[in-house]
PDB file of N, CA and C in Angstrom:
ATOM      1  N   UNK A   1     -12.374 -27.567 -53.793  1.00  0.00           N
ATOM      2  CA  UNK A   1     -13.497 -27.346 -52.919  1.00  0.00           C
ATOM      3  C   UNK A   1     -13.042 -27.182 -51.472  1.00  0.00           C
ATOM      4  N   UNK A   2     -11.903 -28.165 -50.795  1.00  0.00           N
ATOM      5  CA  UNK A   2     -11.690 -27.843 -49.774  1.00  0.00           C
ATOM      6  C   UNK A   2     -11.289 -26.208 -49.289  1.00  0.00           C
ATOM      7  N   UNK A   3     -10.031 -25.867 -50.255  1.00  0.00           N
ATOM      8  CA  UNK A   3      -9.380 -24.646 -50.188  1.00  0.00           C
ATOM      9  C   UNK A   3     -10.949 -23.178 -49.939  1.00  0.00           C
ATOM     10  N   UNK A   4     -11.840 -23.537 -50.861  1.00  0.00           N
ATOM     11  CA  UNK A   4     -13.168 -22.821 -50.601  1.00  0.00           C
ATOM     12  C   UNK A   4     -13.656 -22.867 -49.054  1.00  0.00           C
ATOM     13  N   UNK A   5     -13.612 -23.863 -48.233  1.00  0.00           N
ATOM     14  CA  UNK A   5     -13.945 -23.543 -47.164  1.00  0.00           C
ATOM     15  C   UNK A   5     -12.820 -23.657 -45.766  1.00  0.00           C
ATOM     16  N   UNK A   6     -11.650 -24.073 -46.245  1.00  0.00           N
ATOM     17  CA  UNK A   6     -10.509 -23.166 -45.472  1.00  0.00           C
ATOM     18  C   UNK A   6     -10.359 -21.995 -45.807  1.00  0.00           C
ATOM     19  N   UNK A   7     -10.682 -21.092 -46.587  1.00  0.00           N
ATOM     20  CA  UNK A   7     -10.910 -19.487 -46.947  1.00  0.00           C
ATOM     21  C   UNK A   7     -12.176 -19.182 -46.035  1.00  0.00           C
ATOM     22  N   UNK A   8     -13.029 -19.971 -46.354  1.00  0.00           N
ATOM     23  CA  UNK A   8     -14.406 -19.430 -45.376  1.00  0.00           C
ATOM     24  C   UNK A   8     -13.919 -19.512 -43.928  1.00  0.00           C
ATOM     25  N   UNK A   9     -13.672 -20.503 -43.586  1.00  0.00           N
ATOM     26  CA  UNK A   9     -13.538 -20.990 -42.005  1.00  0.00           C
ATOM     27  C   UNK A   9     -12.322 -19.790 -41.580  1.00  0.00           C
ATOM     28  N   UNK A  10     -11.209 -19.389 -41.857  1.00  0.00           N
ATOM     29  CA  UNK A  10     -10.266 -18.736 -41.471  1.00  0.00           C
ATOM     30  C   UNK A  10     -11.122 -16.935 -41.659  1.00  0.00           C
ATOM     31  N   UNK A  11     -11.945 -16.844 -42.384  1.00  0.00           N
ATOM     32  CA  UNK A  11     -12.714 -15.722 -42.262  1.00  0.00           C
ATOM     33  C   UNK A  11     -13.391 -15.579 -41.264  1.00  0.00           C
ATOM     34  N   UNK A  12     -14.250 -16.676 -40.692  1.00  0.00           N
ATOM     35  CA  UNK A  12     -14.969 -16.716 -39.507  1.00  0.00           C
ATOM     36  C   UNK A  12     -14.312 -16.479 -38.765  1.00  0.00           C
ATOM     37  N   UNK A  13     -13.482 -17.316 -38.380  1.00  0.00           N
ATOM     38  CA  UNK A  13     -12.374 -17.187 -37.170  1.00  0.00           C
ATOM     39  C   UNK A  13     -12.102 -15.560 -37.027  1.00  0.00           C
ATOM     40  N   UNK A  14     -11.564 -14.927 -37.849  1.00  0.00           N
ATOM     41  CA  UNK A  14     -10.873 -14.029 -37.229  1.00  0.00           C
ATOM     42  C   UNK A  14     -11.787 -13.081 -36.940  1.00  0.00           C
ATOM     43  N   UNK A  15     -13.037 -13.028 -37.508  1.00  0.00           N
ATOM     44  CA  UNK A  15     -14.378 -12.600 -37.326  1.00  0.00           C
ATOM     45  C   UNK A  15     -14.574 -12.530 -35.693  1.00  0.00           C
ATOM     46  N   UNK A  16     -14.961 -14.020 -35.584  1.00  0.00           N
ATOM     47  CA  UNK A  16     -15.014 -14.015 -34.229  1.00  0.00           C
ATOM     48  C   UNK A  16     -13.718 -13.988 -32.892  1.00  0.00           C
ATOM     49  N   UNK A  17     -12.672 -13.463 -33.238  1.00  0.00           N
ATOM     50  CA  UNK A  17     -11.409 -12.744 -32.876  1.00  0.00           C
ATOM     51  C   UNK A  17     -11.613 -11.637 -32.304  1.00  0.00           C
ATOM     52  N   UNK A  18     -11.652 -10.763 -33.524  1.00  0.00           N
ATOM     53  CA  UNK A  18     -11.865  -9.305 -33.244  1.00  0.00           C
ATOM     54  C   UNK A  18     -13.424  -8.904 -32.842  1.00  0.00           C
ATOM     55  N   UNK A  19     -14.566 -10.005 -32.256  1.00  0.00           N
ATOM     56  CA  UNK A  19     -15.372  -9.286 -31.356  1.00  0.00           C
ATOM     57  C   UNK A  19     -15.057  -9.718 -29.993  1.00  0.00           C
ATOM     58  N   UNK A  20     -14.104 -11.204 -29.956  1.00  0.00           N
ATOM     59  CA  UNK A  20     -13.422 -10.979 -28.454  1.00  0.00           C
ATOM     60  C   UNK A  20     -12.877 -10.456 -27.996  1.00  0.00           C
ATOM     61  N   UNK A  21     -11.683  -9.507 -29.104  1.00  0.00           N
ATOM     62  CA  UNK A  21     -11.109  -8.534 -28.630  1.00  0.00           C
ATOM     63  C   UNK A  21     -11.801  -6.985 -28.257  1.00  0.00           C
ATOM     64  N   UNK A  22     -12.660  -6.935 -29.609  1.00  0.00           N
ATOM     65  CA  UNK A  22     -13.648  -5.805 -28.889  1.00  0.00           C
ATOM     66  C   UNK A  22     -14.259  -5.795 -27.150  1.00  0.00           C
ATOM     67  N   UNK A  23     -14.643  -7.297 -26.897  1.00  0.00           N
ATOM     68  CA  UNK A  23     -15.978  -7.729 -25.801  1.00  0.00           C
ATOM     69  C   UNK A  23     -14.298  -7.299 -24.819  1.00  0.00           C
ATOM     70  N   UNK A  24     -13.113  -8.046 -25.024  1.00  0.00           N
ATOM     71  CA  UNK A  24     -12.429  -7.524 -23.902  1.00  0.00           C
ATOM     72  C   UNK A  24     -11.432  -6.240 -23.459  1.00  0.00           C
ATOM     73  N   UNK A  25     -11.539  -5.219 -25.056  1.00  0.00           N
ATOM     74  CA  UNK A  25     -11.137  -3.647 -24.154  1.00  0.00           C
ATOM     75  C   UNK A  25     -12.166  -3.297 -23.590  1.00  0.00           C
ATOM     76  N   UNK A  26     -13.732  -3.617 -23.909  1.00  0.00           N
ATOM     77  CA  UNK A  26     -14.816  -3.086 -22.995  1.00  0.00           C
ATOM     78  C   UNK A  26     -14.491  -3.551 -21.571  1.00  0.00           C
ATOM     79  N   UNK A  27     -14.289  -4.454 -21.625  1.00  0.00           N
ATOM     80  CA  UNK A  27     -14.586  -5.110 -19.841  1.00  0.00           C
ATOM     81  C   UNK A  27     -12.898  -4.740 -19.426  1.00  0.00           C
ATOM     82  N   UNK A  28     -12.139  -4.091 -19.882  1.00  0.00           N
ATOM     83  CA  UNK A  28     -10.840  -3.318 -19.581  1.00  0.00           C
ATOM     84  C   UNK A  28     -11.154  -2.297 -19.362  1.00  0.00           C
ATOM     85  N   UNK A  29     -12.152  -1.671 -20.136  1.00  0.00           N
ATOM     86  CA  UNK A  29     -12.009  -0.042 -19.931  1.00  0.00           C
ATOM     87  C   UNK A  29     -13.364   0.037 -18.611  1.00  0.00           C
ATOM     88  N   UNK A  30     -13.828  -0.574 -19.016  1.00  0.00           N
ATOM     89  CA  UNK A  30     -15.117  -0.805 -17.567  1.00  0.00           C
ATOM     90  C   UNK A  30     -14.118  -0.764 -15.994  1.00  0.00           C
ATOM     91  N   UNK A  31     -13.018  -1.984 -16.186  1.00  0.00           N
ATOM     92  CA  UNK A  31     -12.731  -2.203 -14.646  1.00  0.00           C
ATOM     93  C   UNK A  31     -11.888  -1.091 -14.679  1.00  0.00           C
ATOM     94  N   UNK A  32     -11.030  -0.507 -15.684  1.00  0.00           N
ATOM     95  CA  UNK A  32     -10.383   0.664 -15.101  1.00  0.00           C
ATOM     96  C   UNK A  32     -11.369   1.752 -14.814  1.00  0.00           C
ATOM     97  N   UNK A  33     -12.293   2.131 -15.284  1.00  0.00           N
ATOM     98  CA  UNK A  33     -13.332   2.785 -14.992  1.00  0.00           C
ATOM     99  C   UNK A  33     -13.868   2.859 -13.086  1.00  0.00           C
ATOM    100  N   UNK A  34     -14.156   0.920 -12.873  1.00  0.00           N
ATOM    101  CA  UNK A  34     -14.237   1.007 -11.454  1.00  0.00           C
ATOM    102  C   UNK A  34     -13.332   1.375 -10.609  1.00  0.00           C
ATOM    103  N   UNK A  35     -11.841   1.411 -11.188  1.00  0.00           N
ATOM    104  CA  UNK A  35     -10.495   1.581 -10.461  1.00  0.00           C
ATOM    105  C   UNK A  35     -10.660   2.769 -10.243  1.00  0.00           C
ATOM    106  N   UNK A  36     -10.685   3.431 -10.752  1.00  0.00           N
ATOM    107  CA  UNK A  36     -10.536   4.959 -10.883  1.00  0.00           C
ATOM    108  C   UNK A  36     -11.582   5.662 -10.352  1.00  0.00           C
ATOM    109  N   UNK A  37     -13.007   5.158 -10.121  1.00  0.00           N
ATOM    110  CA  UNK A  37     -13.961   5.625  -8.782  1.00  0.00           C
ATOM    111  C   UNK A  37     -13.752   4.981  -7.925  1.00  0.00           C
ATOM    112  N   UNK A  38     -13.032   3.836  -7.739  1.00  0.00           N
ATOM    113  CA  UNK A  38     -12.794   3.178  -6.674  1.00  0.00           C
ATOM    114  C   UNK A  38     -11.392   4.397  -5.837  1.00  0.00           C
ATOM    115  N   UNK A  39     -10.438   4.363  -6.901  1.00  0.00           N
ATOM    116  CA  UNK A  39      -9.593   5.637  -6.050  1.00  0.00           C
ATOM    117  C   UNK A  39     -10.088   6.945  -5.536  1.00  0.00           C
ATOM    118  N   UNK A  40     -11.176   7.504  -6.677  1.00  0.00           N
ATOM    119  CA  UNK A  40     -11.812   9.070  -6.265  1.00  0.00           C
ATOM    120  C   UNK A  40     -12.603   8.820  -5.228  1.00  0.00           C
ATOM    121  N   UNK A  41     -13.686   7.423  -4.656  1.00  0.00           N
ATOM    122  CA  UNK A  41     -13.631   7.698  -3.709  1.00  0.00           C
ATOM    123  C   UNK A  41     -13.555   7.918  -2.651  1.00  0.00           C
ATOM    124  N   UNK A  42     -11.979   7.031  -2.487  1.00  0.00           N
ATOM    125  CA  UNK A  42     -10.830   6.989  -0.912  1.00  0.00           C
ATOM    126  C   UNK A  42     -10.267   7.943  -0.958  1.00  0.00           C
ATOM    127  N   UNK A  43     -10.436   8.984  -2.070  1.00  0.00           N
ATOM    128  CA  UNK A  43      -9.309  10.752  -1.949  1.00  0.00           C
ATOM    129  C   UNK A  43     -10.326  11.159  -1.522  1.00  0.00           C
ATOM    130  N   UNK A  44     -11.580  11.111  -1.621  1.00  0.00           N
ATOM    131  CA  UNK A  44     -12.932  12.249  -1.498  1.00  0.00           C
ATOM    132  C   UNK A  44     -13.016  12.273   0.194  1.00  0.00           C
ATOM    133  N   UNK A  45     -13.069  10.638   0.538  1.00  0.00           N
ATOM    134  CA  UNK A  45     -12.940  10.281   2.073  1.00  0.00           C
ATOM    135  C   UNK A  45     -12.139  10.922   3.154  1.00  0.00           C
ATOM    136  N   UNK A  46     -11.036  11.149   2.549  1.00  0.00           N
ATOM    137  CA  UNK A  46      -9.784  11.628   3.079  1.00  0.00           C
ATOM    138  C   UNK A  46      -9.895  13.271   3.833  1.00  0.00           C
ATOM    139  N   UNK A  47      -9.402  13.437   4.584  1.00  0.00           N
ATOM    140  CA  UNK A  47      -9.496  14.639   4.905  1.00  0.00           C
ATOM    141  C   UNK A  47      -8.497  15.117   4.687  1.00  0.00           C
ATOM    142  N   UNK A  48      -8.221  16.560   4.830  1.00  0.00           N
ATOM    143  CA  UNK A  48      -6.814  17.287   4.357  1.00  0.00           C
ATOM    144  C   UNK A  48      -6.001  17.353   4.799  1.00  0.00           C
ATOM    145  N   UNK A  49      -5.594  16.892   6.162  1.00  0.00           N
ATOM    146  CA  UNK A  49      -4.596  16.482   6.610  1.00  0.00           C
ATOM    147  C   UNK A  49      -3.969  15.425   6.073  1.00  0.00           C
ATOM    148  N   UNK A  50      -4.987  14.010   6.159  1.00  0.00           N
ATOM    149  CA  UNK A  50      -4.479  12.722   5.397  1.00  0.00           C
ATOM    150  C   UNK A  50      -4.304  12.876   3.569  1.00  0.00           C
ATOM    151  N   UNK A  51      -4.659  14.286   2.908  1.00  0.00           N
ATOM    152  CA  UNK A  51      -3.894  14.451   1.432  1.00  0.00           C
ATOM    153  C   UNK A  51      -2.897  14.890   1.935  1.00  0.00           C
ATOM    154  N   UNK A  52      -2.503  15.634   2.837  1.00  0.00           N
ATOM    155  CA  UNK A  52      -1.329  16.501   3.486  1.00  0.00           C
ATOM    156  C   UNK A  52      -0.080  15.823   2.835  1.00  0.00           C
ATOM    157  N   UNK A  53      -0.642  14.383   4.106  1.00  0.00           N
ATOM    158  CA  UNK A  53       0.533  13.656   4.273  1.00  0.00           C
ATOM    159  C   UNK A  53       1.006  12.507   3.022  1.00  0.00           C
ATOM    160  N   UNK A  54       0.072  12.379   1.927  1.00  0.00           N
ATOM    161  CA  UNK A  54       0.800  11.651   0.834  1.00  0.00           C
ATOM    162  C   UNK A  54       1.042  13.001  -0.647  1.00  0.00           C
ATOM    163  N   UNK A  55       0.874  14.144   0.344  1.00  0.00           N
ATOM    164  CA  UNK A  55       1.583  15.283  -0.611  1.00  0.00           C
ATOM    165  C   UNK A  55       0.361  15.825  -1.533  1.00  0.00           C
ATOM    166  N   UNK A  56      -1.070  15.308  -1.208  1.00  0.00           N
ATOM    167  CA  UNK A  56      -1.801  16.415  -2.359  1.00  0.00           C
ATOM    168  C   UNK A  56      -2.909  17.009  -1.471  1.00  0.00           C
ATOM    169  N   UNK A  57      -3.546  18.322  -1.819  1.00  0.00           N
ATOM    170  CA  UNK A  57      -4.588  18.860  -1.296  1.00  0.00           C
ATOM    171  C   UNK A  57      -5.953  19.008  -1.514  1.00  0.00           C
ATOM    172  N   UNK A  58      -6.962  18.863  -1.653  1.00  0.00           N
ATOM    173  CA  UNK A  58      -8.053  19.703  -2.144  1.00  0.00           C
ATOM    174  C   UNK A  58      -8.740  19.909  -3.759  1.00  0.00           C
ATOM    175  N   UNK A  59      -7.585  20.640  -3.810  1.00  0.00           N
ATOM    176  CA  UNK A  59      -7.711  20.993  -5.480  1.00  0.00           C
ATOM    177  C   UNK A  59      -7.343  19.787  -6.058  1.00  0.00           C
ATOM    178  N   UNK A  60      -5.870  19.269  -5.633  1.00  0.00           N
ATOM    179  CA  UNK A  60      -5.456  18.157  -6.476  1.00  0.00           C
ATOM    180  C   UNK A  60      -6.540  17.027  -6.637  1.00  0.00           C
ATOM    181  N   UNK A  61      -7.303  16.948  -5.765  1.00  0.00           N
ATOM    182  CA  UNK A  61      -8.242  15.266  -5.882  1.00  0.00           C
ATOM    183  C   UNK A  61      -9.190  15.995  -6.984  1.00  0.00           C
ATOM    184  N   UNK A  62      -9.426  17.382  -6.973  1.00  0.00           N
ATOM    185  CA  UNK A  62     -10.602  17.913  -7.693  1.00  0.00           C
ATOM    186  C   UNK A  62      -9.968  17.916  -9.047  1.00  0.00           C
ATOM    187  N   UNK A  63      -8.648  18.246  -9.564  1.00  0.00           N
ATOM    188  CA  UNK A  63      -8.195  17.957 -10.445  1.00  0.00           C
ATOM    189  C   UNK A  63      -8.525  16.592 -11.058  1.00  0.00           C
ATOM    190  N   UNK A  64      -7.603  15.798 -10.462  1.00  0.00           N
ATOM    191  CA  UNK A  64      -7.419  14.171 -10.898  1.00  0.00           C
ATOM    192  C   UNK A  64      -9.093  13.482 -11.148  1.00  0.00           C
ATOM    193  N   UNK A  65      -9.902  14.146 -10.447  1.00  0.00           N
ATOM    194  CA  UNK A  65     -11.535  13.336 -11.122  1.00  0.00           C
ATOM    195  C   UNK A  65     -11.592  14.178 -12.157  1.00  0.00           C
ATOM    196  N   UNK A  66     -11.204  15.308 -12.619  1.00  0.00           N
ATOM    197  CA  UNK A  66     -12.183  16.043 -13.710  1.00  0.00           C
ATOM    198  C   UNK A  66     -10.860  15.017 -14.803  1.00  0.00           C
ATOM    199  N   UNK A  67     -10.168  15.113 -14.572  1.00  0.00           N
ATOM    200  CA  UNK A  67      -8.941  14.776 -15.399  1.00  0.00           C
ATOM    201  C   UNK A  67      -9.312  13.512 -15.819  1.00  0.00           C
ATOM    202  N   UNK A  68      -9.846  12.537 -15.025  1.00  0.00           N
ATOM    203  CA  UNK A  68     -10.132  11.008 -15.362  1.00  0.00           C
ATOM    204  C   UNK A  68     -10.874  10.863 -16.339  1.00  0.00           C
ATOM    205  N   UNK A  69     -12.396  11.145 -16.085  1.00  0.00           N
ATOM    206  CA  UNK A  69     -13.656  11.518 -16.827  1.00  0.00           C
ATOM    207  C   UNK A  69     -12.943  11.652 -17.914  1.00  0.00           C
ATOM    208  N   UNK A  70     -12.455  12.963 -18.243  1.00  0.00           N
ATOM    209  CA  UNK A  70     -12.167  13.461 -19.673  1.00  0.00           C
ATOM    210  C   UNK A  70     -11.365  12.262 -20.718  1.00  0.00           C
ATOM    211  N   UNK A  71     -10.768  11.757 -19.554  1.00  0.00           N
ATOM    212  CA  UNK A  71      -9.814  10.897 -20.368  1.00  0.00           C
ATOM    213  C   UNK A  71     -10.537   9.701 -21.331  1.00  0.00           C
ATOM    214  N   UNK A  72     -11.649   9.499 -20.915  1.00  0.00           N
ATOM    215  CA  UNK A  72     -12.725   8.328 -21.515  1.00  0.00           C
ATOM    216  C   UNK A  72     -13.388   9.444 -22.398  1.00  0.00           C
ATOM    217  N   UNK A  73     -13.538  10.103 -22.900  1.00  0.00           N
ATOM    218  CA  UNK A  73     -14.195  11.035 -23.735  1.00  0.00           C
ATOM    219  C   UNK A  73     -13.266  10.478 -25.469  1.00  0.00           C
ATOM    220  N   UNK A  74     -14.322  10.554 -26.592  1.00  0.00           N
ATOM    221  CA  UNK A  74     -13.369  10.800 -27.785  1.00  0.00           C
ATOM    222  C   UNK A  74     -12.890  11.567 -27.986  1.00  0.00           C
ATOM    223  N   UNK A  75     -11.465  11.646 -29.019  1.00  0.00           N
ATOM    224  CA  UNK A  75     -10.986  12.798 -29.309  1.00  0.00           C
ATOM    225  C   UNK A  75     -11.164  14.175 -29.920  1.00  0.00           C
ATOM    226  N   UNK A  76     -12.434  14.025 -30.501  1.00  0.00           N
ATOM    227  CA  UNK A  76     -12.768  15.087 -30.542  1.00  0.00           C
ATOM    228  C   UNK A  76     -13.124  16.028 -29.289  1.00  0.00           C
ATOM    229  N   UNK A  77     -13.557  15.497 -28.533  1.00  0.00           N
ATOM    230  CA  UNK A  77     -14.108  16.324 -26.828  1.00  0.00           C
ATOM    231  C   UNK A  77     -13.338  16.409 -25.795  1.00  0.00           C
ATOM    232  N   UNK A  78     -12.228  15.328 -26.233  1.00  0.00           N
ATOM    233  CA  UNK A  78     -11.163  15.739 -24.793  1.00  0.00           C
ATOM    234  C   UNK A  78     -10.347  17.111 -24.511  1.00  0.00           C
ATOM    235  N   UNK A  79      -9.647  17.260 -23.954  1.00  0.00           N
ATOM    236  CA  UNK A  79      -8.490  18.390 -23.705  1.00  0.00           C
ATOM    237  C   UNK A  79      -7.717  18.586 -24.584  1.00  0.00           C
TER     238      UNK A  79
END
């Protein structure tokens, strides 16, 4: 009888495992999410002189947001 509910109990457990691990790539992919508008928008701020001078222009910031976005897309819809 015991062995019956050390089988149960070790089922639960890992049960409730893998929705902490679920609950924490969400709140991973969330803050990289804020990271990454948090960077697009100190490039957007920037004027073209100040992309000049850490080497990108214009296009490049317009690149790197379309590029981000996509990257959170499933694989079927990405690039």
């Amino acid at each position: 009888m015991a062995i019956g509910y050390a089988a149960g109990n070790l089922g639960l457990a890992s049960a409730r495992r893998e929705r902490r691990n679920v609950l924490l790539q969400l709140l991973l992919r969330y803050e990289a999410w804020l990271d990454a508008r948090r960077n697009a928008k100190a490039l957007y701020r920037m004027d073209d002189r100040e992309l000049a001078d850490i080497g990108l222009s214009r296009a490049d910031v317009e690149v790197l947001n379309v590029a981000s976005w996509q990257d959170h897309l499933p694989a079927t819809f990405s690039r």
